[in-house]
Protein backbone atom coordinates (compact mmCIF):
# COMPACT_ATOMS: atom_id res chain seq x y z
CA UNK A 1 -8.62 15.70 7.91
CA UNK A 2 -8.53 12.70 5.12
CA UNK A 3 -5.67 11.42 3.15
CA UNK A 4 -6.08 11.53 -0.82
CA UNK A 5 -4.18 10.61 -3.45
CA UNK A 6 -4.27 13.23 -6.30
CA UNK A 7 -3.93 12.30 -9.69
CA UNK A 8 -3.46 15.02 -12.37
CA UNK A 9 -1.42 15.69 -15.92
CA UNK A 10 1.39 17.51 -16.95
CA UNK A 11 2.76 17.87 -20.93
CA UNK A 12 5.31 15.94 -21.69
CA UNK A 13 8.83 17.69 -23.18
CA UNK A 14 7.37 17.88 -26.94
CA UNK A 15 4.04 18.98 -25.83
CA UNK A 16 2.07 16.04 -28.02
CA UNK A 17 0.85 14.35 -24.70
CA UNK A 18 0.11 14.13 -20.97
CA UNK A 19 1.89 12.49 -18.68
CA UNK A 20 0.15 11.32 -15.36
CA UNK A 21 1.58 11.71 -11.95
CA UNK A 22 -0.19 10.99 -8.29
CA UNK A 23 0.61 12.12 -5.12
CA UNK A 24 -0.44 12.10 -1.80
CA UNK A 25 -1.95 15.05 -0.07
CA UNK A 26 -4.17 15.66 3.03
CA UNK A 27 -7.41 17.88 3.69
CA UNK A 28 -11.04 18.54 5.14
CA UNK A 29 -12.41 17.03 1.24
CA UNK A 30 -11.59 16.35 -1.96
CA UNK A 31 -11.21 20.05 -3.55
CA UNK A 32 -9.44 21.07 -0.12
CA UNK A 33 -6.62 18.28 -1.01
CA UNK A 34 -6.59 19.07 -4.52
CA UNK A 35 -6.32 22.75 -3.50
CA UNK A 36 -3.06 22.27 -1.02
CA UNK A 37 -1.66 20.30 -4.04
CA UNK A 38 -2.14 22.90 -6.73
CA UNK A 39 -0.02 25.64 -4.43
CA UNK A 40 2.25 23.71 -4.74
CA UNK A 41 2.91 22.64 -8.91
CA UNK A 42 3.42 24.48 -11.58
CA UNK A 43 0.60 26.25 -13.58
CA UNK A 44 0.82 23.57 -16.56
CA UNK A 45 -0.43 20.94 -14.50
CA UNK A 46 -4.52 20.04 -15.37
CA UNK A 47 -6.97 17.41 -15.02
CA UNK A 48 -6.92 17.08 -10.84
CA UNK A 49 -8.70 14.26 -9.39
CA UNK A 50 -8.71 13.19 -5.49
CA UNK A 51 -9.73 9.49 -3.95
CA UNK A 52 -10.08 9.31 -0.57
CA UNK A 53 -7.49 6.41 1.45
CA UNK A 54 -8.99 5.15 4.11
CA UNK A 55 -7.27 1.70 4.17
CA UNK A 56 -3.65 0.62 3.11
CA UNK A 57 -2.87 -3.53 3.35
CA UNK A 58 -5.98 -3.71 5.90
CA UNK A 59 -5.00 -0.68 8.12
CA UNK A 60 -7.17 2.34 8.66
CA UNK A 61 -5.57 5.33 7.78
CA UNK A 62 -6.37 7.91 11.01
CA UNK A 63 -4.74 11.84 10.15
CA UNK A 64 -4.17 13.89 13.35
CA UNK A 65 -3.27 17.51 13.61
């Protein structure tokens, strides 16, 4: 298992432009993460992207089950 942070778009309240939003999520790869994420938001969210976090301020990142 990986950390990612997913980035992805949702309309805003007038529906003349995205708003981005990131969050972190956790899986086997990319589409796995992206995947977990998506079960949870709403269906008007689009655009998904994953990076992989393997270091934060010079720490490895290590994800047990």
């Amino acid at each position: 298992m990986n950390l990612y942070e997913v980035s992805y778009h949702t309309w805003n309240n007038s529906f003349s432009d995205l708003n981005a939003h990131s969050e972190l999520s956790v899986g086997i790869s990319e589409e796995d993460a992206i995947t977990k994420l998506k079960a949870l938001k709403v269906k008007d969210c689009r655009d998904f992207t994953a990076r992989k976090i393997e270091k934060v301020m010079g720490y490895e990142i290590l994800v047990k089950q």
